[in-house]
PDB file of N, CA and C in Angstrom:
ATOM      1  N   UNK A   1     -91.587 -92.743 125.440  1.00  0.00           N
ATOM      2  CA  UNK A   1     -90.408 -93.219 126.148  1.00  0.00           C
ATOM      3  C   UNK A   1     -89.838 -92.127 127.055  1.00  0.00           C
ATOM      4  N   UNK A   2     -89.479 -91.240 126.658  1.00  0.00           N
ATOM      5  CA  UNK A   2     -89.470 -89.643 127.496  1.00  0.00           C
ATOM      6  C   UNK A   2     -90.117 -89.427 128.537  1.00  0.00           C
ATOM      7  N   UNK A   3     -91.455 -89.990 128.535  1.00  0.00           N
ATOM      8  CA  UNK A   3     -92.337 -89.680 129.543  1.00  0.00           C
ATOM      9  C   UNK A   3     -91.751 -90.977 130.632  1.00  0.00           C
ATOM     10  N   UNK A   4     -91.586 -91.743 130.402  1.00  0.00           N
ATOM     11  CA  UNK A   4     -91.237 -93.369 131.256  1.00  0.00           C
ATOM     12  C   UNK A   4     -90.352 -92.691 131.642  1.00  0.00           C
ATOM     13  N   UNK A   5     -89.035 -92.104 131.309  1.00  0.00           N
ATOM     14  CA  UNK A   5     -87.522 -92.112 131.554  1.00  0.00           C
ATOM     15  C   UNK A   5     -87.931 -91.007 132.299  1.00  0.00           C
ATOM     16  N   UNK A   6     -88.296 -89.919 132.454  1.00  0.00           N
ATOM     17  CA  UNK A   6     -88.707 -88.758 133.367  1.00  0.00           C
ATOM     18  C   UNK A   6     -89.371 -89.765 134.786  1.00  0.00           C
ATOM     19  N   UNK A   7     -89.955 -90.238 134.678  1.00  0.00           N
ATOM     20  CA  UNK A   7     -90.320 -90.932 135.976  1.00  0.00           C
ATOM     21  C   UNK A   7     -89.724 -91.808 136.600  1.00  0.00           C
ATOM     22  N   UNK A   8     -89.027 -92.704 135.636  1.00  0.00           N
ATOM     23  CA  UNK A   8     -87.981 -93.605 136.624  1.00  0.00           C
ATOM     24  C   UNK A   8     -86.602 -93.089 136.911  1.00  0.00           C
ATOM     25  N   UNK A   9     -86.613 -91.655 136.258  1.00  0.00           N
ATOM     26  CA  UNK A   9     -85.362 -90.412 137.338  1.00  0.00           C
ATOM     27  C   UNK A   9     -85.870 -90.292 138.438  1.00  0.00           C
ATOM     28  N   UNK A  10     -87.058 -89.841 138.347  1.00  0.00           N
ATOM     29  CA  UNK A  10     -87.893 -89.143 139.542  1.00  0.00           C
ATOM     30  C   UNK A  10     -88.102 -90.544 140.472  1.00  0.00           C
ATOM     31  N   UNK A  11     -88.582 -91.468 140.377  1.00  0.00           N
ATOM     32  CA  UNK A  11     -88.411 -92.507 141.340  1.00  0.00           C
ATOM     33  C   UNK A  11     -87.499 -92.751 141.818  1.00  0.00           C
ATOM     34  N   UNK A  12     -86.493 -92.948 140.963  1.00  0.00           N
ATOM     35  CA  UNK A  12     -85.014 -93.197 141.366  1.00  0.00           C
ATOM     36  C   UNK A  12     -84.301 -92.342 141.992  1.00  0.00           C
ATOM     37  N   UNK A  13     -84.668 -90.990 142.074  1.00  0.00           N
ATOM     38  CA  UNK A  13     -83.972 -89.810 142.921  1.00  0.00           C
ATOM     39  C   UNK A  13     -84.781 -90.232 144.358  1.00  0.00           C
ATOM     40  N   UNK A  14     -85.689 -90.300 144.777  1.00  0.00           N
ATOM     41  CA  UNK A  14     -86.395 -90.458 145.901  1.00  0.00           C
ATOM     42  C   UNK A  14     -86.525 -92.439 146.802  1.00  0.00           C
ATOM     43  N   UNK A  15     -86.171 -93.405 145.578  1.00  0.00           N
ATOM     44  CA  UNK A  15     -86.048 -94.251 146.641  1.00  0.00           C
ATOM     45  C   UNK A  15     -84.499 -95.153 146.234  1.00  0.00           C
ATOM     46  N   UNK A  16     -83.872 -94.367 145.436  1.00  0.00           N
ATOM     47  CA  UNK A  16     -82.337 -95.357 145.089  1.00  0.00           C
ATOM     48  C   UNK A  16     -81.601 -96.093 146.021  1.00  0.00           C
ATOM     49  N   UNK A  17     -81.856 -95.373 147.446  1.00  0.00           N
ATOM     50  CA  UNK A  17     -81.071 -96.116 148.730  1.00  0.00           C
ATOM     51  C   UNK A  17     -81.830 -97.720 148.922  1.00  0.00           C
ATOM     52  N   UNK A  18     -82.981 -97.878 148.703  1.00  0.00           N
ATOM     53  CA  UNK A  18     -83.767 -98.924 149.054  1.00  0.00           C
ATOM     54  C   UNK A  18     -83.463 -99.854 148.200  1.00  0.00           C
ATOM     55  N   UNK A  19     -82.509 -99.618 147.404  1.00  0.00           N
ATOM     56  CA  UNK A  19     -82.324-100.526 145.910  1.00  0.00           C
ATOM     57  C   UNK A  19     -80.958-100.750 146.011  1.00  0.00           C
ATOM     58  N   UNK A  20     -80.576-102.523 145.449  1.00  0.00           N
ATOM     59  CA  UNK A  20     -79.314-102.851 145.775  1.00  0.00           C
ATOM     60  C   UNK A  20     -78.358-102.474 144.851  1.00  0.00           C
ATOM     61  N   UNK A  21     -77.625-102.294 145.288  1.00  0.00           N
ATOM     62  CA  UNK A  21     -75.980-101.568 143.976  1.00  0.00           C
ATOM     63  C   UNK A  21     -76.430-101.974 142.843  1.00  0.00           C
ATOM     64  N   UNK A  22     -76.337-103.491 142.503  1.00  0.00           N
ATOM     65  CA  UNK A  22     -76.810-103.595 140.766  1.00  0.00           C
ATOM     66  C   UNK A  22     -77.817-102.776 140.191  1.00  0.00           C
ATOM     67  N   UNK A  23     -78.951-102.907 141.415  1.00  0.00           N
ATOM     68  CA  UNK A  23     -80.067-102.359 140.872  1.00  0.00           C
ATOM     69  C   UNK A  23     -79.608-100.911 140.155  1.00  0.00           C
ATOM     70  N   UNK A  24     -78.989 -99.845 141.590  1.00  0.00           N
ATOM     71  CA  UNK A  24     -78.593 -98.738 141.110  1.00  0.00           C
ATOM     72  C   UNK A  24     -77.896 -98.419 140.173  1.00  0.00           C
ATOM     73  N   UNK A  25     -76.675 -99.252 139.795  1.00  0.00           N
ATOM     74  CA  UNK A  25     -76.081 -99.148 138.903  1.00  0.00           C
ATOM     75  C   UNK A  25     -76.584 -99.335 137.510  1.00  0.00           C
ATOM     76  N   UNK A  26     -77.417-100.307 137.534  1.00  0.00           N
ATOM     77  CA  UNK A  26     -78.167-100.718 135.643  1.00  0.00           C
ATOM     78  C   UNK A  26     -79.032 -99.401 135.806  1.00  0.00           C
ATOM     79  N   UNK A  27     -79.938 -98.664 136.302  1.00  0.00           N
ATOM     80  CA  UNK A  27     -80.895 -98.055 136.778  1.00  0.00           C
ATOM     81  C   UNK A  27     -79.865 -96.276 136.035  1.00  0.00           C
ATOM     82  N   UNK A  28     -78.920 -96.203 136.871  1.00  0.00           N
ATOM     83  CA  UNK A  28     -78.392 -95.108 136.801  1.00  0.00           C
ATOM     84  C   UNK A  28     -77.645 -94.750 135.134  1.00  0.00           C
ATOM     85  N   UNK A  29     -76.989 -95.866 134.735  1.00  0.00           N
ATOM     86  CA  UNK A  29     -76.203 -96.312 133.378  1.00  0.00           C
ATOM     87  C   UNK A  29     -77.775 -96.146 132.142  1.00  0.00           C
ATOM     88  N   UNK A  30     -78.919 -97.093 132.638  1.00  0.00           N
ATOM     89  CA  UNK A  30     -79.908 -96.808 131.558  1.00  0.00           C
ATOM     90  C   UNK A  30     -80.285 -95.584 131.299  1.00  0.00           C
ATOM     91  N   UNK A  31     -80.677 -94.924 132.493  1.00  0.00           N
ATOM     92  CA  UNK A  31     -81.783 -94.094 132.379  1.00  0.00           C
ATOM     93  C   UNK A  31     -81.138 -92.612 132.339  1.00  0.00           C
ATOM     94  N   UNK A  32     -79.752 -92.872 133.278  1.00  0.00           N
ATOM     95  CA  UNK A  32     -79.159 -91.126 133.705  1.00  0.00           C
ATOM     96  C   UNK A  32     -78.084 -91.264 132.839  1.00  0.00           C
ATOM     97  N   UNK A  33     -77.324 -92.381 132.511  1.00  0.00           N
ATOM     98  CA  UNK A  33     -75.970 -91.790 131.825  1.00  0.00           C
ATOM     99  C   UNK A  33     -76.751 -92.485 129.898  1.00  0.00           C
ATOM    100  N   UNK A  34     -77.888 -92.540 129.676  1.00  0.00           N
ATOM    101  CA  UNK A  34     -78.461 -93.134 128.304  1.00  0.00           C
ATOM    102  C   UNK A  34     -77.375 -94.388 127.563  1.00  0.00           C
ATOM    103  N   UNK A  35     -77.090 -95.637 128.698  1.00  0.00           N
ATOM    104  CA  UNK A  35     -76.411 -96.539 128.144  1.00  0.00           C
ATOM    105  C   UNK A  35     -77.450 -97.020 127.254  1.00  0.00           C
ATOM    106  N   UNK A  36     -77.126 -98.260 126.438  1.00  0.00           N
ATOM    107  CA  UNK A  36     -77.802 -99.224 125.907  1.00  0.00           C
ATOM    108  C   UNK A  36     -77.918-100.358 126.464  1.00  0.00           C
ATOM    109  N   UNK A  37     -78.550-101.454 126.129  1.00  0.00           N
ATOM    110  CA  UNK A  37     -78.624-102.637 127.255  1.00  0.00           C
ATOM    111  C   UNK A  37     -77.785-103.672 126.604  1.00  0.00           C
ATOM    112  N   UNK A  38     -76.714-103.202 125.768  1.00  0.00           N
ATOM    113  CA  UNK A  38     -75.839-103.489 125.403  1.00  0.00           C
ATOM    114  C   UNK A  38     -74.584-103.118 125.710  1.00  0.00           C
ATOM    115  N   UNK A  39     -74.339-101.858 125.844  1.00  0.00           N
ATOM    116  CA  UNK A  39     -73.068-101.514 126.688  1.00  0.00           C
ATOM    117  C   UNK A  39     -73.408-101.712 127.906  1.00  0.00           C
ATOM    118  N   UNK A  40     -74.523-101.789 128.559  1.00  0.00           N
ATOM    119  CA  UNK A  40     -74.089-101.841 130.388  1.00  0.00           C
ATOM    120  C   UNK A  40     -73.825-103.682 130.449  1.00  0.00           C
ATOM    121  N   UNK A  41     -74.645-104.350 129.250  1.00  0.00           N
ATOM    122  CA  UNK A  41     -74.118-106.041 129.261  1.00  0.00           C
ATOM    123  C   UNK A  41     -72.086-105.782 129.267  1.00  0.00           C
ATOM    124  N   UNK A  42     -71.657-105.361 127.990  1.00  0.00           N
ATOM    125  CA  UNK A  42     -70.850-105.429 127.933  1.00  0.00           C
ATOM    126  C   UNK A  42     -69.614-104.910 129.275  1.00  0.00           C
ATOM    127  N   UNK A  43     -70.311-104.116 129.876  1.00  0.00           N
ATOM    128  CA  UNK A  43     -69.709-103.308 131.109  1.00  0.00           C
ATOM    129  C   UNK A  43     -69.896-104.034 132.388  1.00  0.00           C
ATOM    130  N   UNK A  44     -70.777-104.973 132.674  1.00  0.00           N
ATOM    131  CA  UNK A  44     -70.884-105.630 133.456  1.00  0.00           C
ATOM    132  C   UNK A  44     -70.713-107.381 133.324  1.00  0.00           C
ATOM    133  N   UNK A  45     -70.296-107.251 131.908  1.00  0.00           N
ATOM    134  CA  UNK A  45     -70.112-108.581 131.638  1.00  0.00           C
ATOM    135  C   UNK A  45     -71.046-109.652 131.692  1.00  0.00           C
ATOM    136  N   UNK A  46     -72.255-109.018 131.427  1.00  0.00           N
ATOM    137  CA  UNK A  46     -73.475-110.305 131.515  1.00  0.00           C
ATOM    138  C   UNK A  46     -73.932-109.947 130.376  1.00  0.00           C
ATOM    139  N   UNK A  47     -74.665-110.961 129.823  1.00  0.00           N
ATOM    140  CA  UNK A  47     -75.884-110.740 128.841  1.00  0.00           C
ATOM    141  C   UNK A  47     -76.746-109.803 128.928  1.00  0.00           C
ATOM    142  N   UNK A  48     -77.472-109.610 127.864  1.00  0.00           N
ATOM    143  CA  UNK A  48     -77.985-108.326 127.491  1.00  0.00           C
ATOM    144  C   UNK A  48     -79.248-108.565 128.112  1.00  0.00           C
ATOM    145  N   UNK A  49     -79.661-109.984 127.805  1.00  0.00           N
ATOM    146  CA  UNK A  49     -80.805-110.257 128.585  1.00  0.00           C
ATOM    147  C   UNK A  49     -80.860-109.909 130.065  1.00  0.00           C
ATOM    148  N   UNK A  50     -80.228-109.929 130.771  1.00  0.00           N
ATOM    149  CA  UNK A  50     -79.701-110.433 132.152  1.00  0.00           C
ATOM    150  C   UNK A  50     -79.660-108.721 132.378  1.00  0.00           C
ATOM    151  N   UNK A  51     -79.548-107.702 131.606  1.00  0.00           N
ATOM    152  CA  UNK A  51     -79.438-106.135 132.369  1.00  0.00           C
ATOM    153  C   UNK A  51     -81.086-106.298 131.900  1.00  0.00           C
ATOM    154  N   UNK A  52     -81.902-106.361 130.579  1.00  0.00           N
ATOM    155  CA  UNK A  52     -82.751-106.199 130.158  1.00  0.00           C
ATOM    156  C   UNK A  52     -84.187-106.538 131.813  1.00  0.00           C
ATOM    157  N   UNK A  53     -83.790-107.266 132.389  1.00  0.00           N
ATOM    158  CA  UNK A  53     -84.692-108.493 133.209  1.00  0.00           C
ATOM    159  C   UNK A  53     -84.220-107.848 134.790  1.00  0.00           C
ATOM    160  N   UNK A  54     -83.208-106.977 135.119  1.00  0.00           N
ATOM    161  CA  UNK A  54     -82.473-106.912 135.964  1.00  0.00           C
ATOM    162  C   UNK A  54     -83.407-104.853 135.986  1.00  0.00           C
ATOM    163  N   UNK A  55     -83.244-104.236 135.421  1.00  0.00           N
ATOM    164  CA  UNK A  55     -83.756-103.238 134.726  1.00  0.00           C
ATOM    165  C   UNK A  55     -85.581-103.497 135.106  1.00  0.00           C
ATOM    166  N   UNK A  56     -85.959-104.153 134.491  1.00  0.00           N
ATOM    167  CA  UNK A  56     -87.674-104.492 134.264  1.00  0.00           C
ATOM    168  C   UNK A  56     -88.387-104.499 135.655  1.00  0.00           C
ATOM    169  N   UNK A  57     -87.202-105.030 136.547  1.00  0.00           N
ATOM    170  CA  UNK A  57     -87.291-105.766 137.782  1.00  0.00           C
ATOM    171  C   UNK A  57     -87.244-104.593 138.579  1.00  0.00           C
ATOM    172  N   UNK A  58     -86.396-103.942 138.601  1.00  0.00           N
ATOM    173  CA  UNK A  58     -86.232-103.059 138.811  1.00  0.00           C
ATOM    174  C   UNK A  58     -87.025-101.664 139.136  1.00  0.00           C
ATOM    175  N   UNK A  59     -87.233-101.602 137.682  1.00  0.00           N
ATOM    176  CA  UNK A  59     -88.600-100.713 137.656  1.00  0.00           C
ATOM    177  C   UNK A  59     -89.844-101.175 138.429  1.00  0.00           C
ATOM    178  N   UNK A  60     -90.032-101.975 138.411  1.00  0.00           N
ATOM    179  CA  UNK A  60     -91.447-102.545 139.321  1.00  0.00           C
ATOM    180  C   UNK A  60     -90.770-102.229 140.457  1.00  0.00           C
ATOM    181  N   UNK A  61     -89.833-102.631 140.882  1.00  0.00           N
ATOM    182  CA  UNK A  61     -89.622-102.512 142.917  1.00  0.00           C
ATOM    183  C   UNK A  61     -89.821-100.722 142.832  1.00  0.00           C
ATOM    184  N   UNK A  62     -89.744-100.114 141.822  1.00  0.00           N
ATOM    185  CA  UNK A  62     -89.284 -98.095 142.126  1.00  0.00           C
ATOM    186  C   UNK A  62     -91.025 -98.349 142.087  1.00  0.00           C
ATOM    187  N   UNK A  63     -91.889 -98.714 141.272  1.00  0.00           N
ATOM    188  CA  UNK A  63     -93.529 -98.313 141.149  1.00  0.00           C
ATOM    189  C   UNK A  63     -93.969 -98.796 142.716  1.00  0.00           C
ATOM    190  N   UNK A  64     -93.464-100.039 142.791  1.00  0.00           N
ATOM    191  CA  UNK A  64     -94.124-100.688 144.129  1.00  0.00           C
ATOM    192  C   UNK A  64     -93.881-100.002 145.292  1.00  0.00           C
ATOM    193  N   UNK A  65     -92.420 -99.109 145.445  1.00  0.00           N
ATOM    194  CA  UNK A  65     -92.190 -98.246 146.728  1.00  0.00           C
ATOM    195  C   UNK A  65     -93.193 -96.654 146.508  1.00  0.00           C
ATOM    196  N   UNK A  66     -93.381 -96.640 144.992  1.00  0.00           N
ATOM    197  CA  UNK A  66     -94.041 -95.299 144.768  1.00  0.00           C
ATOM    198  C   UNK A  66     -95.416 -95.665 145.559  1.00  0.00           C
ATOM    199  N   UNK A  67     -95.882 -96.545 145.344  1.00  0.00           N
ATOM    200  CA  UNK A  67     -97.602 -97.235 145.561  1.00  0.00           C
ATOM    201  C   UNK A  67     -97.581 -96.810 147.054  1.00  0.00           C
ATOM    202  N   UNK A  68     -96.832 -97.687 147.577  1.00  0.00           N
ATOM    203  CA  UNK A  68     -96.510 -97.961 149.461  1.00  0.00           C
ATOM    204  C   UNK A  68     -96.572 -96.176 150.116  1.00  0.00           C
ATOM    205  N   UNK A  69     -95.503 -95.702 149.259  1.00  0.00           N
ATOM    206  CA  UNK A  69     -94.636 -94.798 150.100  1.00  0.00           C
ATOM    207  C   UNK A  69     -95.339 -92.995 149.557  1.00  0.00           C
ATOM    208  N   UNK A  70     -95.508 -92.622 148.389  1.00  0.00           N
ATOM    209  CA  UNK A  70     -95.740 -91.816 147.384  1.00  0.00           C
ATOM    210  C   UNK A  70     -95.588 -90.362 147.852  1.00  0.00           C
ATOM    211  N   UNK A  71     -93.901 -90.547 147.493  1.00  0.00           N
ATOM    212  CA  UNK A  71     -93.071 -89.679 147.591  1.00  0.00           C
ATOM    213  C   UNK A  71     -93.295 -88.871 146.410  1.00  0.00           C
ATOM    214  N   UNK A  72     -93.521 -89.269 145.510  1.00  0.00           N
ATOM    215  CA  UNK A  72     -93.044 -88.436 144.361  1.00  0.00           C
ATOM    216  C   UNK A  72     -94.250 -87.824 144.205  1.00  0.00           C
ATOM    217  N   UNK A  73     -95.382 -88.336 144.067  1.00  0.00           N
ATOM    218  CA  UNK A  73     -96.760 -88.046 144.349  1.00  0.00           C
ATOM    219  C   UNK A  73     -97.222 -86.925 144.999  1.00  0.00           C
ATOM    220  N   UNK A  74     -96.830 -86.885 146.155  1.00  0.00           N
ATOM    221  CA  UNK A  74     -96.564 -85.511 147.390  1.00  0.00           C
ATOM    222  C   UNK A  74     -95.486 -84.561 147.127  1.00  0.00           C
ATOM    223  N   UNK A  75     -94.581 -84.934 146.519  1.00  0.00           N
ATOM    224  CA  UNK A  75     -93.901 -83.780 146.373  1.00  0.00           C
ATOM    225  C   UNK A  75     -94.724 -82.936 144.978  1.00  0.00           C
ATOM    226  N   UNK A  76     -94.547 -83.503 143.663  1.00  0.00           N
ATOM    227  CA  UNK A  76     -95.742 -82.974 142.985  1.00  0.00           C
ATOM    228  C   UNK A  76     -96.566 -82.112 143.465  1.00  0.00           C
ATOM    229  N   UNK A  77     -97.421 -82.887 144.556  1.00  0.00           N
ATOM    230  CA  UNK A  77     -98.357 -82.070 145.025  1.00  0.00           C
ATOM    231  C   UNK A  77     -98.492 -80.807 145.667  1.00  0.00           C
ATOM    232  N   UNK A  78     -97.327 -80.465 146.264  1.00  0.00           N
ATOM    233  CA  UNK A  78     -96.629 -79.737 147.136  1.00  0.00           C
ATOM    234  C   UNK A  78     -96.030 -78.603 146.103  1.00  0.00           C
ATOM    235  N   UNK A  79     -95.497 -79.155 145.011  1.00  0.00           N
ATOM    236  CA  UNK A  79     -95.204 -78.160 143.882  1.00  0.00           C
ATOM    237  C   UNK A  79     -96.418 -77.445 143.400  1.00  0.00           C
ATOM    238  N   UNK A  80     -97.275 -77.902 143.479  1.00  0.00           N
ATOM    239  CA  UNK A  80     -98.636 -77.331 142.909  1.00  0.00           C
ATOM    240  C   UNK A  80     -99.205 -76.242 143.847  1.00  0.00           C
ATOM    241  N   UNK A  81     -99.173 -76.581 145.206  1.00  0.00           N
ATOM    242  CA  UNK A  81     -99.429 -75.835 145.881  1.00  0.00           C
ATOM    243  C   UNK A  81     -98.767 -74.656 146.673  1.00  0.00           C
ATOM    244  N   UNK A  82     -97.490 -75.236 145.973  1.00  0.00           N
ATOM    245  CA  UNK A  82     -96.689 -73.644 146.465  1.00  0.00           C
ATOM    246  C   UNK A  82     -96.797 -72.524 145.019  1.00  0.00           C
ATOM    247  N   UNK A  83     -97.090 -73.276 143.994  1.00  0.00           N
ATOM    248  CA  UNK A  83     -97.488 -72.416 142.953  1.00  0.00           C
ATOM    249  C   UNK A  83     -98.691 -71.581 143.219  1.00  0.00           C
ATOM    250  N   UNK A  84    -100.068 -72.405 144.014  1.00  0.00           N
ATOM    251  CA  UNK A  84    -100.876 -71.956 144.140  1.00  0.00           C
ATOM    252  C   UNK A  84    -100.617 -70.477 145.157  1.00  0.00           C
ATOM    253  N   UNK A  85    -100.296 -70.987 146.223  1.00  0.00           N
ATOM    254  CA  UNK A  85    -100.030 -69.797 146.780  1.00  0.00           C
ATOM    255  C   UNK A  85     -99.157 -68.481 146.570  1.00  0.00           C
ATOM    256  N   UNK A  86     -98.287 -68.506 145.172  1.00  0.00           N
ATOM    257  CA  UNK A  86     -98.437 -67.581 144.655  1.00  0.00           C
ATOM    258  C   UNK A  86     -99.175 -66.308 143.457  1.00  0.00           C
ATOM    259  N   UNK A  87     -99.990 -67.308 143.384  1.00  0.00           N
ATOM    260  CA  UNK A  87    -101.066 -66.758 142.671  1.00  0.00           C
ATOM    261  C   UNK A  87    -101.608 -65.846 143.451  1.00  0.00           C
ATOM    262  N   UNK A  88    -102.134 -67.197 144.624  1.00  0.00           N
ATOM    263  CA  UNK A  88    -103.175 -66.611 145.182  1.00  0.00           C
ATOM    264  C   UNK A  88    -102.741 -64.811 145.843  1.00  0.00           C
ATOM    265  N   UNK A  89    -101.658 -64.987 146.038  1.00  0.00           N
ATOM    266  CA  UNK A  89    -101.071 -63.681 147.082  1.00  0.00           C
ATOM    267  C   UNK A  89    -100.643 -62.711 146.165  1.00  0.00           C
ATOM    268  N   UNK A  90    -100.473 -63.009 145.040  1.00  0.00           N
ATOM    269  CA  UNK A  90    -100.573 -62.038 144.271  1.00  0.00           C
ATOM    270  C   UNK A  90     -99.638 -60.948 144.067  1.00  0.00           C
ATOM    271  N   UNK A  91    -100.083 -59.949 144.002  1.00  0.00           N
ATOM    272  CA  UNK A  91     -99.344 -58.087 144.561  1.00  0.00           C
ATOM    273  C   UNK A  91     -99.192 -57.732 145.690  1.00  0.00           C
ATOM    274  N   UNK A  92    -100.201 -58.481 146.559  1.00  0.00           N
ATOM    275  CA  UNK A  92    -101.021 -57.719 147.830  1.00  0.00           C
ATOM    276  C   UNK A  92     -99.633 -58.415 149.051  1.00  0.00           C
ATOM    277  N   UNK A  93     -98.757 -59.753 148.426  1.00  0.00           N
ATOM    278  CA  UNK A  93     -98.387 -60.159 150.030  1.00  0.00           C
ATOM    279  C   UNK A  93     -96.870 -59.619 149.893  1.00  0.00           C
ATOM    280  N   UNK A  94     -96.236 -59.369 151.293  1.00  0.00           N
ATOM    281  CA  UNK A  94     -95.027 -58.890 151.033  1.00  0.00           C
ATOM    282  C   UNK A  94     -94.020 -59.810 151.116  1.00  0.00           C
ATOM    283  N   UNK A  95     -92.940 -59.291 150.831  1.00  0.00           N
ATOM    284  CA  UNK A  95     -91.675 -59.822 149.974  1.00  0.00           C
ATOM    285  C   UNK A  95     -91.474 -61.048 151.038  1.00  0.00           C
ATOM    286  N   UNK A  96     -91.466 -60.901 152.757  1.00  0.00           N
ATOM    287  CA  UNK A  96     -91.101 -61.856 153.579  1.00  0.00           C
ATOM    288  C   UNK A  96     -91.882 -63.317 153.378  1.00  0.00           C
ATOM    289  N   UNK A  97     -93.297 -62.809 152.864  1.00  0.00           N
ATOM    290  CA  UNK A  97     -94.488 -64.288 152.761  1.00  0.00           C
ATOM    291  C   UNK A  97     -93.855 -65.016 151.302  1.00  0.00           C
ATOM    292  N   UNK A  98     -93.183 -63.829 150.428  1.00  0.00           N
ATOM    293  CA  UNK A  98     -92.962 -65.135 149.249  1.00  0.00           C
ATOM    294  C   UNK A  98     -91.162 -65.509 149.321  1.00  0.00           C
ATOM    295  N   UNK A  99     -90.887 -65.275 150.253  1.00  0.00           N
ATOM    296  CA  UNK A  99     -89.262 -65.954 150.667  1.00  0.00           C
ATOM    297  C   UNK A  99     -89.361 -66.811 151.444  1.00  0.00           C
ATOM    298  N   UNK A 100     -90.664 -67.125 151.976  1.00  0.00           N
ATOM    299  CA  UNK A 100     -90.868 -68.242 152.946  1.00  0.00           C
ATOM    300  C   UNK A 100     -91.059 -69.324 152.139  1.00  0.00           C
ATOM    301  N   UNK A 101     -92.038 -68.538 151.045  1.00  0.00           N
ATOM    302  CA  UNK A 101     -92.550 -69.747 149.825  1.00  0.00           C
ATOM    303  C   UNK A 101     -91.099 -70.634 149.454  1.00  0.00           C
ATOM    304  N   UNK A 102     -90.364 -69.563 149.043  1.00  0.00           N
ATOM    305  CA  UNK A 102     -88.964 -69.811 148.405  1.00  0.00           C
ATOM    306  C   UNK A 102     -88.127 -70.445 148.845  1.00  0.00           C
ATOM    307  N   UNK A 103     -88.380 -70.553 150.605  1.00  0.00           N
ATOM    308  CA  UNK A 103     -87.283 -71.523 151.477  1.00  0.00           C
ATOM    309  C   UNK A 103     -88.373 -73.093 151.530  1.00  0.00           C
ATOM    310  N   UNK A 104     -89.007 -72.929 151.373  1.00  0.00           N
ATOM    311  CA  UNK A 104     -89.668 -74.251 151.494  1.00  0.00           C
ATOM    312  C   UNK A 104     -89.748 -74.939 149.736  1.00  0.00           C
ATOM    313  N   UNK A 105     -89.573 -74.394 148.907  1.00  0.00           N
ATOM    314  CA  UNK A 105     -89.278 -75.037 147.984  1.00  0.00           C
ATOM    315  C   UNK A 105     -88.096 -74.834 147.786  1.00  0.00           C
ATOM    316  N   UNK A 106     -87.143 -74.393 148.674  1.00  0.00           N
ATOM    317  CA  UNK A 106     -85.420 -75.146 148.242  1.00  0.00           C
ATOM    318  C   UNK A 106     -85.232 -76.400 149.403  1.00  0.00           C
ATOM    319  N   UNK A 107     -86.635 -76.746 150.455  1.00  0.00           N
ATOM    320  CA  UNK A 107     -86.360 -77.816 151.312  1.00  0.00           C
ATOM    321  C   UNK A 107     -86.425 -79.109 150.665  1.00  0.00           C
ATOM    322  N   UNK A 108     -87.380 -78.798 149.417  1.00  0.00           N
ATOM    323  CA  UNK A 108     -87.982 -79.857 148.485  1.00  0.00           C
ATOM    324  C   UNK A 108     -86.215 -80.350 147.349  1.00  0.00           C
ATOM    325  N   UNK A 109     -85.557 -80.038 147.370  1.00  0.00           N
ATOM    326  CA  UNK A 109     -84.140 -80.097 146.585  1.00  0.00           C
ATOM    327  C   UNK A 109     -83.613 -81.232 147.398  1.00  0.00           C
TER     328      UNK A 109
END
């Protein structure tokens, strides 16, 4: 479950605008503030079913923009490879080549 909830942050940080208020809101209450699908019923005044189905739904539109779009995918990837390039440079590169590293992974924030 940990592993699910780590990814539908990470989806949800990269396409939440594309998603309508409810969406964001059940989305943000489940996953970021650890409601139950019982208090966000009770908080929104619907059935439990009705966040449960609203939620599910949900999650598929964040996989389906990941599929299309794969944001999260590339950034990952991009993490990997700015790791790589500090390996690779080692001792040998100077301080200016790994502050460059360093500004391009605070572009990724």
């Amino acid at each position: 479950m940990l592993e699910k909830t780590m990814r539908m942050n990470a989806l949800f940080d990269f396409y939440h605008p594309l998603l309508t208020e409810k969406q964001r809101d059940y989305l943000q209450l489940y996953y970021y503030d650890d409601y139950s699908l019982g208090e966000i019923s009770e908080h929104f005044d619907v059935s439990r079913q009705a966040v449960y189905d609203n939620i599910r739904r949900s999650e598929e539109v964040l996989e389906a923009y990941e599929a299309k779009l794969q944001l999260d995918e590339r950034y990952h990837r991009r993490q990997e490879l700015y790791q790589q390039l500090r390996r690779e440079a080692g001792a040998t590169a100077s301080a200016y080549f790994f502050s460059i590293i360093d500004e391009l992974e605070r572009t990724e924030e």
